[in-house]
N, C-alpha and C. Protein backbone atom coordinates (compact mmCIF):
# COMPACT_ATOMS: atom_id res chain seq x y z
N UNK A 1 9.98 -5.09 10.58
CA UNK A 1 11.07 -6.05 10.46
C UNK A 1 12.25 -5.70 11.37
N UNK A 2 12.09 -4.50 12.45
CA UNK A 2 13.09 -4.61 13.13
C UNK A 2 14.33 -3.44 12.66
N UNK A 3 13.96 -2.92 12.13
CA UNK A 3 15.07 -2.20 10.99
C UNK A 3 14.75 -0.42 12.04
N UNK A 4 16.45 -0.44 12.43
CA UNK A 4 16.20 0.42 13.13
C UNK A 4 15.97 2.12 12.44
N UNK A 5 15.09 3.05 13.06
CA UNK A 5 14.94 4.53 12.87
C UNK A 5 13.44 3.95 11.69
N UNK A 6 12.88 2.73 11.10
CA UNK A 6 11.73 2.76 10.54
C UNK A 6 10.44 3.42 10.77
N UNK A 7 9.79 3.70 10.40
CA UNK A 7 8.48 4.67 10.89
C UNK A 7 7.43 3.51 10.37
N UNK A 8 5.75 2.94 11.43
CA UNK A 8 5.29 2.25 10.83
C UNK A 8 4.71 2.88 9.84
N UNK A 9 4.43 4.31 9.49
CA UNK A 9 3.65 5.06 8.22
C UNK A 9 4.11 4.91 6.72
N UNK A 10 3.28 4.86 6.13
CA UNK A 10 4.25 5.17 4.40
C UNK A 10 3.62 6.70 4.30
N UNK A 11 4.40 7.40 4.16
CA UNK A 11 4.56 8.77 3.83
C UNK A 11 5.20 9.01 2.74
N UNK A 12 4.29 9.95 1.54
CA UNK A 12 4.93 10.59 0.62
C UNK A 12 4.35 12.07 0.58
N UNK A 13 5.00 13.06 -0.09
CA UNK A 13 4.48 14.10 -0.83
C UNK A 13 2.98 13.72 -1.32
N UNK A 14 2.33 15.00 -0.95
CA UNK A 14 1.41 15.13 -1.77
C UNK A 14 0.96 15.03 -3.43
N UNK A 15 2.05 15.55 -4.05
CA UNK A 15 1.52 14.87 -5.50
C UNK A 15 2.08 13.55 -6.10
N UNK A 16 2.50 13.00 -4.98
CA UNK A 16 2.56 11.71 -5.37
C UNK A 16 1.20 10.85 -4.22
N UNK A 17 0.45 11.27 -3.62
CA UNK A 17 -0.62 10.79 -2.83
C UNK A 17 -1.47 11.16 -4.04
N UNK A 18 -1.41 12.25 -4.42
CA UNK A 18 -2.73 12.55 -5.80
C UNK A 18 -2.50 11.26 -6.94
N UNK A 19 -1.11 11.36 -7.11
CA UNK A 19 -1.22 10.71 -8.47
C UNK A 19 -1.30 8.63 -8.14
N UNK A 20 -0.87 8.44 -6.62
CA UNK A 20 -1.22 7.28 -6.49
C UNK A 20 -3.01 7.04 -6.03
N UNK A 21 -3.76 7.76 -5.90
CA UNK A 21 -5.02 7.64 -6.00
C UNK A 21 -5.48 7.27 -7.62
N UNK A 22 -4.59 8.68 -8.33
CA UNK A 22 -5.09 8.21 -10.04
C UNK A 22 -4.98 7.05 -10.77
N UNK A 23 -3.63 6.25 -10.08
CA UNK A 23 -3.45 5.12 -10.76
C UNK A 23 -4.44 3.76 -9.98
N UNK A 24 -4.49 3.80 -8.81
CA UNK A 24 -5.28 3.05 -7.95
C UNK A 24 -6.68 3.24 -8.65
N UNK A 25 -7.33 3.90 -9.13
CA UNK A 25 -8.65 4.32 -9.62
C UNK A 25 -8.41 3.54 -11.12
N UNK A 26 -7.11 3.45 -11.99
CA UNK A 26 -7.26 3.19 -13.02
C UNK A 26 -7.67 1.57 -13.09
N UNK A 27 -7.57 0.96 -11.70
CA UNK A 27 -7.27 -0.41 -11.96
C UNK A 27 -8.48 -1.24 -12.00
N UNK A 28 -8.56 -2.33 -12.70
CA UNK A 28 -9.94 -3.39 -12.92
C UNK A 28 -11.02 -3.43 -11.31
N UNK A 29 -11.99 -3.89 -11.65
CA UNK A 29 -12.73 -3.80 -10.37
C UNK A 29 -12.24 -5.33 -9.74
N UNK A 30 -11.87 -5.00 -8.23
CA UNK A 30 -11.61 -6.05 -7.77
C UNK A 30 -10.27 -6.30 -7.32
N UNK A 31 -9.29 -5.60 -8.13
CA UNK A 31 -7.94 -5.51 -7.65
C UNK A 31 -7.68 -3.75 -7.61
N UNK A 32 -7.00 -4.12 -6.29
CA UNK A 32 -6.24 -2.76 -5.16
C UNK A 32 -4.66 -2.67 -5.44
N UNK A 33 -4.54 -1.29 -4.97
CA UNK A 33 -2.81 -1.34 -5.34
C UNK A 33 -2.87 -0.67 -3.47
N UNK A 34 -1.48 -1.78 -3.16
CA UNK A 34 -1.19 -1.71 -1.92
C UNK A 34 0.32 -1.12 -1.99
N UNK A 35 0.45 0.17 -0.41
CA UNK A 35 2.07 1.04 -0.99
C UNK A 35 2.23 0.40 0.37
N UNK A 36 4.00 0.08 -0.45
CA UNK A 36 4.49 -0.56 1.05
C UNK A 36 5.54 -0.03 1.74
N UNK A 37 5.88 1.12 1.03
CA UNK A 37 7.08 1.72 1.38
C UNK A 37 6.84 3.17 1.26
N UNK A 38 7.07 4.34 1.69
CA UNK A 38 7.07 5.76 0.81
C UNK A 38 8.38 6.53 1.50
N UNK A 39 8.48 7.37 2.02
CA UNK A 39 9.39 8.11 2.78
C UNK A 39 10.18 7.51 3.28
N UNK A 40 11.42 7.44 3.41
CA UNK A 40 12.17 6.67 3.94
C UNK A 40 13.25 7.63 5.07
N UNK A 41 13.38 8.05 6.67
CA UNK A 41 14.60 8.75 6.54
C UNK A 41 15.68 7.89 6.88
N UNK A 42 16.48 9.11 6.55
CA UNK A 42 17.96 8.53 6.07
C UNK A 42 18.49 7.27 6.80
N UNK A 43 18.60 7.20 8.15
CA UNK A 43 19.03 5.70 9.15
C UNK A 43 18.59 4.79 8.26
N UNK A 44 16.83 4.85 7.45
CA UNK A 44 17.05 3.34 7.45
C UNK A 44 17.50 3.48 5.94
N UNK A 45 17.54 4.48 5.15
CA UNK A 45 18.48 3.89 4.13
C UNK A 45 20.13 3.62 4.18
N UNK A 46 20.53 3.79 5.15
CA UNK A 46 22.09 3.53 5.33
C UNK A 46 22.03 2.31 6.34
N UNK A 47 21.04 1.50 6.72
CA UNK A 47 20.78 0.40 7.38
C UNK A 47 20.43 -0.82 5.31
N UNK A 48 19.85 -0.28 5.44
CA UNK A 48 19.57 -0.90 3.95
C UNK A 48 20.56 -1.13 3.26
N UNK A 49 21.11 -0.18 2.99
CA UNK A 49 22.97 0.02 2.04
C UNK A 49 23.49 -1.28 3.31
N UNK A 50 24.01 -0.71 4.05
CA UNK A 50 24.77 -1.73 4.68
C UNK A 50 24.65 -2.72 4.77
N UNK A 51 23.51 -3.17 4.97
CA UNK A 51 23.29 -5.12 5.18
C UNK A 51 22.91 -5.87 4.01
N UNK A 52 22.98 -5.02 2.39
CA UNK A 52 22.64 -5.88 1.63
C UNK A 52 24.05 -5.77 0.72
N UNK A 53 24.75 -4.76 1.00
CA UNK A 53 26.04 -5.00 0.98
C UNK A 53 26.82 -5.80 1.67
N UNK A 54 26.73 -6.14 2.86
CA UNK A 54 27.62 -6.86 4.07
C UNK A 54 26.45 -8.48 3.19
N UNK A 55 25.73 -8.60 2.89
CA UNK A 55 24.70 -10.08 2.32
C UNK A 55 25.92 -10.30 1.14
N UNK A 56 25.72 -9.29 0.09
CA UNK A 56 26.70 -9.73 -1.31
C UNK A 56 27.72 -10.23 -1.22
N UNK A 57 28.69 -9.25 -0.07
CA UNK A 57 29.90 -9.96 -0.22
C UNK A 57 30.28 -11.08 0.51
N UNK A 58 29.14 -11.32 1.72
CA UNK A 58 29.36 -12.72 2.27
C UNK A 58 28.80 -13.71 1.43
N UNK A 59 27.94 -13.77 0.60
CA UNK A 59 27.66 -14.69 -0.54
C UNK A 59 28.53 -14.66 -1.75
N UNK A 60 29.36 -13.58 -1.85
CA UNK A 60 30.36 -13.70 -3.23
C UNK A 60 31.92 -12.39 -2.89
N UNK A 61 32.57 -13.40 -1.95
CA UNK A 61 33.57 -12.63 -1.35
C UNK A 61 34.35 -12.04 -2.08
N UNK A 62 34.64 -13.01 -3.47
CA UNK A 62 35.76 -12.58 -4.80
C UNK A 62 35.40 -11.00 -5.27
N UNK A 63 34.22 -10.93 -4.94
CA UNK A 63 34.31 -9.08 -5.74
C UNK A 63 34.50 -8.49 -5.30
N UNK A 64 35.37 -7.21 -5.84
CA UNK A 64 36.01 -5.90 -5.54
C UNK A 64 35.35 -5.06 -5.13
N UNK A 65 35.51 -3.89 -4.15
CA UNK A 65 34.51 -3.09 -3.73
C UNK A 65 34.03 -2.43 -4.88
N UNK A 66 34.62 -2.18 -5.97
CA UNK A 66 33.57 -1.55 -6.77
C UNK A 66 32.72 -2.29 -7.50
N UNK A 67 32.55 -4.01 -7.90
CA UNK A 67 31.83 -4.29 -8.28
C UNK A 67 30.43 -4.84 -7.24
N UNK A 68 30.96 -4.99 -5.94
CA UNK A 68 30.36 -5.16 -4.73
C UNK A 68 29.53 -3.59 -4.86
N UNK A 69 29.76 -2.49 -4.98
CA UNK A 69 29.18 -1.18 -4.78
C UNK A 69 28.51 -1.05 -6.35
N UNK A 70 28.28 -1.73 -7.11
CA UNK A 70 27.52 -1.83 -8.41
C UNK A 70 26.52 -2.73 -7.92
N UNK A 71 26.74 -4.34 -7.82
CA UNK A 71 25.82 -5.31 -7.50
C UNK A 71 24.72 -4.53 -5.93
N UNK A 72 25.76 -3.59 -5.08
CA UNK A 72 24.56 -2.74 -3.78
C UNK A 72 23.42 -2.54 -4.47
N UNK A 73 23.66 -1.22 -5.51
CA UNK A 73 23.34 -0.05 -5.69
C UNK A 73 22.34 -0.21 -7.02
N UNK A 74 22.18 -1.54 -7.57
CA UNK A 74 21.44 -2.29 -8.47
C UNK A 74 19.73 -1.90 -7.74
N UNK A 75 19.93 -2.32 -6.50
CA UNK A 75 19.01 -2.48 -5.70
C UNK A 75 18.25 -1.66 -4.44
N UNK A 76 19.61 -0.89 -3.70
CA UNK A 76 19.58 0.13 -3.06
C UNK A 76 20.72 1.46 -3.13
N UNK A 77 19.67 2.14 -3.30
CA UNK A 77 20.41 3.61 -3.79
C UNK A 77 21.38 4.07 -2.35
N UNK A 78 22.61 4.78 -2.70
CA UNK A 78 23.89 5.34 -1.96
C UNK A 78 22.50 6.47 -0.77
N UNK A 79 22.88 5.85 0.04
CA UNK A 79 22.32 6.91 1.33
C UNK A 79 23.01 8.27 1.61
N UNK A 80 21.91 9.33 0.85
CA UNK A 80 22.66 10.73 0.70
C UNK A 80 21.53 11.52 1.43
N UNK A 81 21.58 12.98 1.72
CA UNK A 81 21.19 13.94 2.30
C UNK A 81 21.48 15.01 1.12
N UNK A 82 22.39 14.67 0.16
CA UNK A 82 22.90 15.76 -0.85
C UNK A 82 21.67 16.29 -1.18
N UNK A 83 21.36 17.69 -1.16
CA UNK A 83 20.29 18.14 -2.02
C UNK A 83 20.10 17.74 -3.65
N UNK A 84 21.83 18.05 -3.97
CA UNK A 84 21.02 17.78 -5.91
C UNK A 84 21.29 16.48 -5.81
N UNK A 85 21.37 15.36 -4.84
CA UNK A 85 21.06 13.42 -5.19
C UNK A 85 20.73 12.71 -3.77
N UNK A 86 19.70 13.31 -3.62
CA UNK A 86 19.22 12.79 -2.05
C UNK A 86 18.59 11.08 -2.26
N UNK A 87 19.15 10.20 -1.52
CA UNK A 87 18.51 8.78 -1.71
C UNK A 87 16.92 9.16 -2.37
N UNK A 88 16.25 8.29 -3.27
CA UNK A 88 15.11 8.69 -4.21
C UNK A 88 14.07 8.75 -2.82
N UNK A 89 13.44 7.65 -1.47
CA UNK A 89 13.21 7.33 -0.93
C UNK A 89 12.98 8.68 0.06
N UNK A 90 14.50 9.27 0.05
CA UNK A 90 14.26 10.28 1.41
C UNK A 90 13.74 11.42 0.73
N UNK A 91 13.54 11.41 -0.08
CA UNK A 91 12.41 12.93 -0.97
C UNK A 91 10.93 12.90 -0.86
N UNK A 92 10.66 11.46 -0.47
CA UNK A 92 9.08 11.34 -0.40
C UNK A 92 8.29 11.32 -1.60
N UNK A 93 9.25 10.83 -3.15
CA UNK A 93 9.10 11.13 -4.30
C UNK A 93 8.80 9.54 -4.26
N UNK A 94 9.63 8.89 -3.95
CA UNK A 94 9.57 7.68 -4.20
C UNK A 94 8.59 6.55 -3.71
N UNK A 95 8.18 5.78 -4.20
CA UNK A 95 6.91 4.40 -3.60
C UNK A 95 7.39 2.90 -4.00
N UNK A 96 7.21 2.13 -3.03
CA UNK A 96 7.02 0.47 -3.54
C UNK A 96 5.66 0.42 -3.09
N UNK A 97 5.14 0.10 -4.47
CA UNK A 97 3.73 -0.57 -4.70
C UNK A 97 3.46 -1.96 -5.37
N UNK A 98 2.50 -2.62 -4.79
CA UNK A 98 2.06 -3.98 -5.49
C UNK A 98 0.87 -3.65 -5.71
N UNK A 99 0.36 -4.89 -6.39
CA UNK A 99 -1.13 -5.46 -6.53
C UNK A 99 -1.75 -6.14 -5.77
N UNK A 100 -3.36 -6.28 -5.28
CA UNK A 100 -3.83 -7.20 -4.29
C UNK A 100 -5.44 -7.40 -5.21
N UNK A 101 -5.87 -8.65 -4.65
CA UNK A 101 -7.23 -9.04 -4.92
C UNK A 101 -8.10 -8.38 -3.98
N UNK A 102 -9.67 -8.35 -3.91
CA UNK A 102 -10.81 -7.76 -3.17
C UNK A 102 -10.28 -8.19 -2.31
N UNK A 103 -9.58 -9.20 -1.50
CA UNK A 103 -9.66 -9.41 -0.20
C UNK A 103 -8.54 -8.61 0.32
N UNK A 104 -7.42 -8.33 -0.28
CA UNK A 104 -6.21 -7.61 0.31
C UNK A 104 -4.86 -8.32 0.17
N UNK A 105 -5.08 -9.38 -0.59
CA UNK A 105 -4.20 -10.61 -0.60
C UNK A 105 -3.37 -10.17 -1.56
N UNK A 106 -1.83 -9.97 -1.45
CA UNK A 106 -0.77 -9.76 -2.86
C UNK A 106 -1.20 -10.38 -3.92
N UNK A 107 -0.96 -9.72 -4.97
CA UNK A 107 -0.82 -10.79 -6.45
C UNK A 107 0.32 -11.29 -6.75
N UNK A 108 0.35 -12.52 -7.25
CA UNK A 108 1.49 -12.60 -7.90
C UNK A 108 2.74 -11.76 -8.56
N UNK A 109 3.72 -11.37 -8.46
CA UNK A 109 4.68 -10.38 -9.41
C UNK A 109 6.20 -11.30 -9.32
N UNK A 110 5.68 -12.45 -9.40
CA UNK A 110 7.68 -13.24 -9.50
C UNK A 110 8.06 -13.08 -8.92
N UNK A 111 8.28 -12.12 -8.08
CA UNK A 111 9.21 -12.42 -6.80
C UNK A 111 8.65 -11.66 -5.50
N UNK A 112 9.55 -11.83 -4.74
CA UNK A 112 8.58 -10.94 -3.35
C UNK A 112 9.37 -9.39 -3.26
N UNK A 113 8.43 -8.70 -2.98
CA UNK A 113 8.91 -7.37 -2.64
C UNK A 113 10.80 -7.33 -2.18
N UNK A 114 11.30 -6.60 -2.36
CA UNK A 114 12.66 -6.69 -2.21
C UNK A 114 13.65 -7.14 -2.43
N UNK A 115 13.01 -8.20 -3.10
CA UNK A 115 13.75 -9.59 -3.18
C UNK A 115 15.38 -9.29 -4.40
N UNK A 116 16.22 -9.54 -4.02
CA UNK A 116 17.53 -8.41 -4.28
C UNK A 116 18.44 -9.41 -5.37
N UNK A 117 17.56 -10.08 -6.36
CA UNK A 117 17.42 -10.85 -7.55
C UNK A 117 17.43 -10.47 -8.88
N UNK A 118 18.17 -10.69 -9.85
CA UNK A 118 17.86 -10.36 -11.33
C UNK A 118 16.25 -10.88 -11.76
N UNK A 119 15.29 -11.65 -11.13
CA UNK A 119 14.25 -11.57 -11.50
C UNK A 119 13.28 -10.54 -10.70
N UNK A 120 13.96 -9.82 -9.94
CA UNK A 120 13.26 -9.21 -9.50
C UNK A 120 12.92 -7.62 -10.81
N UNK A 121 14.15 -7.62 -11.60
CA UNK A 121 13.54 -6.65 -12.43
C UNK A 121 12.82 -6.97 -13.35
N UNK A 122 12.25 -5.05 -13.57
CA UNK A 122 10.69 -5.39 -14.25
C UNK A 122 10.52 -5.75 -15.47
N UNK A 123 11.37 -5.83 -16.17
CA UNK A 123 11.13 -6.79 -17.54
C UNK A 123 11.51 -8.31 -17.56
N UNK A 124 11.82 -8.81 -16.29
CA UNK A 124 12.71 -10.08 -16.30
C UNK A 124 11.38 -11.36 -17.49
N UNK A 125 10.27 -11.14 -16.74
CA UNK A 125 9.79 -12.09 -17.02
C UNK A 125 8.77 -11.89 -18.70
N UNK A 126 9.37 -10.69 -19.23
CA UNK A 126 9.08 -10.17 -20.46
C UNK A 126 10.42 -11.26 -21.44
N UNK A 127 11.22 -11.45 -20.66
CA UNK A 127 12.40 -11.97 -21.32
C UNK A 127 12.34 -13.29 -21.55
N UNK A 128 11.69 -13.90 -20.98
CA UNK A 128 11.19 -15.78 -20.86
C UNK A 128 10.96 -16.47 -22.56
N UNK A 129 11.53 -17.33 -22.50
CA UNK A 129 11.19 -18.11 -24.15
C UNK A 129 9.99 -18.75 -23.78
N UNK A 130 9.90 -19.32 -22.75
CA UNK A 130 8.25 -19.94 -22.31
C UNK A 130 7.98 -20.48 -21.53
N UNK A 131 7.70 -18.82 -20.94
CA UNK A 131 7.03 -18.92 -19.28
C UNK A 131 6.44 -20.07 -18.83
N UNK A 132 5.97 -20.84 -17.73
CA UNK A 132 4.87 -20.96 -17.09
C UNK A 132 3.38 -19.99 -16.87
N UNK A 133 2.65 -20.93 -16.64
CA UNK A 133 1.66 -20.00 -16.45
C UNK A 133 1.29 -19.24 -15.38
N UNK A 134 2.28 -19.84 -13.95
CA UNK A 134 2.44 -18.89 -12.84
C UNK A 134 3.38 -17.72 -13.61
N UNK A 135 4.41 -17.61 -14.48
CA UNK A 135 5.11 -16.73 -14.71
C UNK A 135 4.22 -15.69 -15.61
N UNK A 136 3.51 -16.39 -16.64
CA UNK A 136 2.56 -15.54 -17.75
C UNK A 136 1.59 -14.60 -16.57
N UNK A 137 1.11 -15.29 -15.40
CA UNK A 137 0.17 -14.44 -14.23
C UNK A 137 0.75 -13.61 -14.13
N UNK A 138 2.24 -13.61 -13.33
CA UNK A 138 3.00 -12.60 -12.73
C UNK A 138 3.19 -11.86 -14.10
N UNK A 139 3.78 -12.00 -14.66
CA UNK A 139 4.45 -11.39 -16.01
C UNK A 139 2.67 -9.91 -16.05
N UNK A 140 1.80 -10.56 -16.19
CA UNK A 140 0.74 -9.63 -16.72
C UNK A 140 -0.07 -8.89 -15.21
N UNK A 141 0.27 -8.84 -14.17
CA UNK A 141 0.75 -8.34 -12.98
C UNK A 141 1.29 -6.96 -12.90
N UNK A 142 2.61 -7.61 -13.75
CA UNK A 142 3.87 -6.53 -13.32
C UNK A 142 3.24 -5.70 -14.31
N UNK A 143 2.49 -5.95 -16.17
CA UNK A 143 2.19 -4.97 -16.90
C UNK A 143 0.83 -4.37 -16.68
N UNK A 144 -0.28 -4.41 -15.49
CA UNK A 144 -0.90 -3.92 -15.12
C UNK A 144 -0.41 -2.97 -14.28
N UNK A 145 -0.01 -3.20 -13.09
CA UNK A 145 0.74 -1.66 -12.64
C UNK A 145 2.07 -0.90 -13.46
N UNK A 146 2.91 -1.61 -14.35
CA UNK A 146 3.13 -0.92 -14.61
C UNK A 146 2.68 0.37 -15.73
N UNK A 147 1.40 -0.25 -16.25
CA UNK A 147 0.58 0.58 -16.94
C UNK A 147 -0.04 1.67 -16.25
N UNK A 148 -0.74 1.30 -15.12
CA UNK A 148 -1.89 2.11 -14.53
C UNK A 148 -0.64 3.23 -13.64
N UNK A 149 0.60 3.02 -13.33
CA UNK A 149 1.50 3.88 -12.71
C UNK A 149 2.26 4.53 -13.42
N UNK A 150 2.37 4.22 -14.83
CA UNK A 150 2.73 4.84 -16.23
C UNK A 150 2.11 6.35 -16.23
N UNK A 151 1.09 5.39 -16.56
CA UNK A 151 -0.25 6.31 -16.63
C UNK A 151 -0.47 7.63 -15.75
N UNK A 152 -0.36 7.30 -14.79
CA UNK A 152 -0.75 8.30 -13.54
C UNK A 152 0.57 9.39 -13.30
N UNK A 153 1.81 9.11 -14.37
CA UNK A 153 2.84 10.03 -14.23
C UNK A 153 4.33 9.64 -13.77
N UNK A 154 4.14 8.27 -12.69
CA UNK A 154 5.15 7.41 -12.32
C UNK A 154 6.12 7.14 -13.25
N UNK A 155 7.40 7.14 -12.80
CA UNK A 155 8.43 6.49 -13.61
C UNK A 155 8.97 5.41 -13.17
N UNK A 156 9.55 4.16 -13.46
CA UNK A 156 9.81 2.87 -13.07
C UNK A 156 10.79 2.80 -12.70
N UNK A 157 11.84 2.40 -11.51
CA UNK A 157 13.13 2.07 -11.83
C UNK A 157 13.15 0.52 -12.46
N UNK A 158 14.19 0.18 -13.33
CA UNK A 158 14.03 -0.63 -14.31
C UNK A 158 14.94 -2.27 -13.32
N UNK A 159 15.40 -1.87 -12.24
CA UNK A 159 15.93 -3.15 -11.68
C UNK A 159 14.77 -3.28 -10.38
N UNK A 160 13.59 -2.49 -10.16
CA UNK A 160 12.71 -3.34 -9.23
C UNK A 160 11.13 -2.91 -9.54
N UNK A 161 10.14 -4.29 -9.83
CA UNK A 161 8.97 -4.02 -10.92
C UNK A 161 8.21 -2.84 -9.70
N UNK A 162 8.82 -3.08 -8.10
CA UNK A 162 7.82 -2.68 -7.20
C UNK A 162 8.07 -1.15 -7.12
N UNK A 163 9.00 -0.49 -7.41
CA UNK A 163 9.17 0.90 -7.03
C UNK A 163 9.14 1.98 -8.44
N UNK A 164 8.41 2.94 -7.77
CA UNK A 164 7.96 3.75 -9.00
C UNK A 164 8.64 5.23 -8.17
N UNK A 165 8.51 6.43 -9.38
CA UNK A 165 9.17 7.37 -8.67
C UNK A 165 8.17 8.73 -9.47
N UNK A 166 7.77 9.75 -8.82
CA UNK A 166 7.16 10.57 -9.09
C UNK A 166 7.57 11.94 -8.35
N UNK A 167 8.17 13.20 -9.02
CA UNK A 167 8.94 14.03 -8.75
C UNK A 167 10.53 14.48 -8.69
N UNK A 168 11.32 12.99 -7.88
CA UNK A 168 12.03 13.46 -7.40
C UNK A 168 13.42 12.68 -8.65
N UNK A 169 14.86 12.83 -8.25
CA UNK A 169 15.81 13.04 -9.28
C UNK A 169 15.22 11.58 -10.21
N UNK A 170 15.36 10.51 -10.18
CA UNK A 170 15.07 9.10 -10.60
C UNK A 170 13.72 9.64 -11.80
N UNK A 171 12.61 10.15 -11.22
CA UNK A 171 11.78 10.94 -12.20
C UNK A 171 11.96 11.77 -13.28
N UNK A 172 13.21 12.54 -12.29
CA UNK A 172 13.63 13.73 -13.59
C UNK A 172 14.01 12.82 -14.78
N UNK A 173 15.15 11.86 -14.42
CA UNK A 173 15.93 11.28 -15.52
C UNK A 173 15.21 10.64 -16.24
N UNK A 174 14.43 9.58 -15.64
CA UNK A 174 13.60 8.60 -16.50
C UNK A 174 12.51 9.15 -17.29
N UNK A 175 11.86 10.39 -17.00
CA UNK A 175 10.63 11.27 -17.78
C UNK A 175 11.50 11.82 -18.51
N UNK A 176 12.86 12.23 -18.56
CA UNK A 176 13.60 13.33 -19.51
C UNK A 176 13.22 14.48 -19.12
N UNK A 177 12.48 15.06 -17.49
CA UNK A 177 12.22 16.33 -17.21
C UNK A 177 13.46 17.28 -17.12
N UNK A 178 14.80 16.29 -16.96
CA UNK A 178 15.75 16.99 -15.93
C UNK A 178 15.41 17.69 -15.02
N UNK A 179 15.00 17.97 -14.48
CA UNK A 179 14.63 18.81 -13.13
C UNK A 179 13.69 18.08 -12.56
N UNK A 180 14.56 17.71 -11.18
CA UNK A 180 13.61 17.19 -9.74
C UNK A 180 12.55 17.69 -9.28
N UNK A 181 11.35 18.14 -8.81
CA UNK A 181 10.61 18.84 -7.86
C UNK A 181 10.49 18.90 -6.59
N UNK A 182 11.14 17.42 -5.61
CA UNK A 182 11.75 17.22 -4.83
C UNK A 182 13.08 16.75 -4.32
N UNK A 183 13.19 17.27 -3.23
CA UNK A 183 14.44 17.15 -2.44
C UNK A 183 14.66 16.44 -1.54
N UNK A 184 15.63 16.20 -0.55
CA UNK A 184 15.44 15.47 0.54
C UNK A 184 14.28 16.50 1.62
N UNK A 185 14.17 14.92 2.56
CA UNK A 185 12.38 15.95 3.32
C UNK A 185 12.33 15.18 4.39
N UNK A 186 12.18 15.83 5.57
CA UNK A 186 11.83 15.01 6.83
C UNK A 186 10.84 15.27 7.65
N UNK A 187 10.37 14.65 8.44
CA UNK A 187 9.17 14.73 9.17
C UNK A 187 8.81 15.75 9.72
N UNK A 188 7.85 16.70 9.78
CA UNK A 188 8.03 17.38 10.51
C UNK A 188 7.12 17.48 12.17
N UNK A 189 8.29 17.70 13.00
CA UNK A 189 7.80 17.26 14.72
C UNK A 189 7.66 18.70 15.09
N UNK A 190 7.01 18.83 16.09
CA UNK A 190 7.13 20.10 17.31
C UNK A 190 8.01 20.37 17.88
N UNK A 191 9.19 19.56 17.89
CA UNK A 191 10.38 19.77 18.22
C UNK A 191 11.10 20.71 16.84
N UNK A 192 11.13 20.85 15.74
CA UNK A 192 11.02 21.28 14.29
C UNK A 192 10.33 22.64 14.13
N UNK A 193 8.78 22.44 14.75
CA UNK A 193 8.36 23.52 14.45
C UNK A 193 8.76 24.37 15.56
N UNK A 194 9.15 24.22 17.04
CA UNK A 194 9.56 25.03 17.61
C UNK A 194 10.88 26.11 17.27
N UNK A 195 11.77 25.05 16.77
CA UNK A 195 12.66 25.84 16.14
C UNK A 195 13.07 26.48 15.33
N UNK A 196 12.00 26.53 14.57
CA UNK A 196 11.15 27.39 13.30
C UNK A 196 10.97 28.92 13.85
N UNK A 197 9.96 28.77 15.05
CA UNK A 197 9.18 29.54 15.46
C UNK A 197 10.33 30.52 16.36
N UNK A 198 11.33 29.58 17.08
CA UNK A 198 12.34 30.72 17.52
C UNK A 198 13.38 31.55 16.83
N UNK A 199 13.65 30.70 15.48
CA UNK A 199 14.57 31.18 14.74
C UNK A 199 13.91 32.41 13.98
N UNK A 200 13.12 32.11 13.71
CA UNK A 200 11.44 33.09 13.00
C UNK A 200 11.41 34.48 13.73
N UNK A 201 11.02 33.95 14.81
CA UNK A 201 10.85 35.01 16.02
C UNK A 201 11.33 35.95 16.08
């Protein structure tokens, strides 16, 4: 999409590659869980912060920066490097995952990936007096992964059905582990390991 410093890879930690195999394995024959996001570094989460902040307040100028920095942050987390609150994304802890049919085709889930909406959270359509039956689809969608990613160890953030979190701070809190297992984490290049190897040296 153009979004500068993006990588085309989804990259996470390894025990979140284990445990998204476990939940992918849990699912009916015929439907796939597709990751659309994993690792994020930092540029494009402070590209993210910024333009869906600079979106809010050009659609609703009347709010104050701090309710403007509530309505952000609903959706995209404060772009940090802090070790003890590194964006969830730049730990490699974090995933946006959907559902797809045998062919590869999305499933239904109410809204589209990202989509920076009060229906985009994951109980929205738990809340309905009476759904449609495109909504009852989606609605039982969102409680298939969120079962099979339950399951596999994932924790949900509760304002987007698509992102799950395994390890890092968002995990700690929502499992009640308190303690992260990851930190912030970046790629590592030959340019990296060289300077490893001289500092080492």
């Amino acid at each position: 999409m153009g979004i500068p410093g993006a990588v085309p890879e989804c990259f996470v930690r390894e025990g979140v590659y284990r445990a998204l195999l476990l939940a992918a394995r849990r699912l009916p024959e015929g439907i796939g869980m597709v990751v659309l996001d994993g690792w994020r570094p930092w540029r494009v989460q402070q590209y993210l912060f910024d333009t869906l902040h600079e979106a809010i307040h050009h659609h609703h100028p009347s709010l104050d920066e701090g309710e403007l920095m509530v309505r952000t942050r609903e959706f995209v987390s404060l772009p940090s490097r802090d070790p003890l609150a590194p964006s969830p994304h730049l730990t490699g802890g974090a995933v946006d995952v959907t559902l797809c049919d045998a062919d590869g085709m999305p499933l239904d889930m109410g809204t589209q990936f990202d989509e920076a909406i009060p229906a985009s959270h994951t109980d929205h359509l738990e809340t309905l007096k009476a759904p449609s039956a495109a909504q009852r689809q989606a609605r039982n969608n969102r409680r298939l992964l969120y079962q099979v990613m339950r399951e596999a160890g994932f924790t949900n953030l509760p304002s987007e059905w698509w992102h799950y979190d395994f390890g890092d701070q968002l995990w700690a809190h929502y499992s009640g582990s308190g303690v992260a297992r990851y930190g912030p984490a970046e790629l590592d290049t030959i340019e990296n390991r060289w300077r490893r190897q001289f500092i080492g040296g």
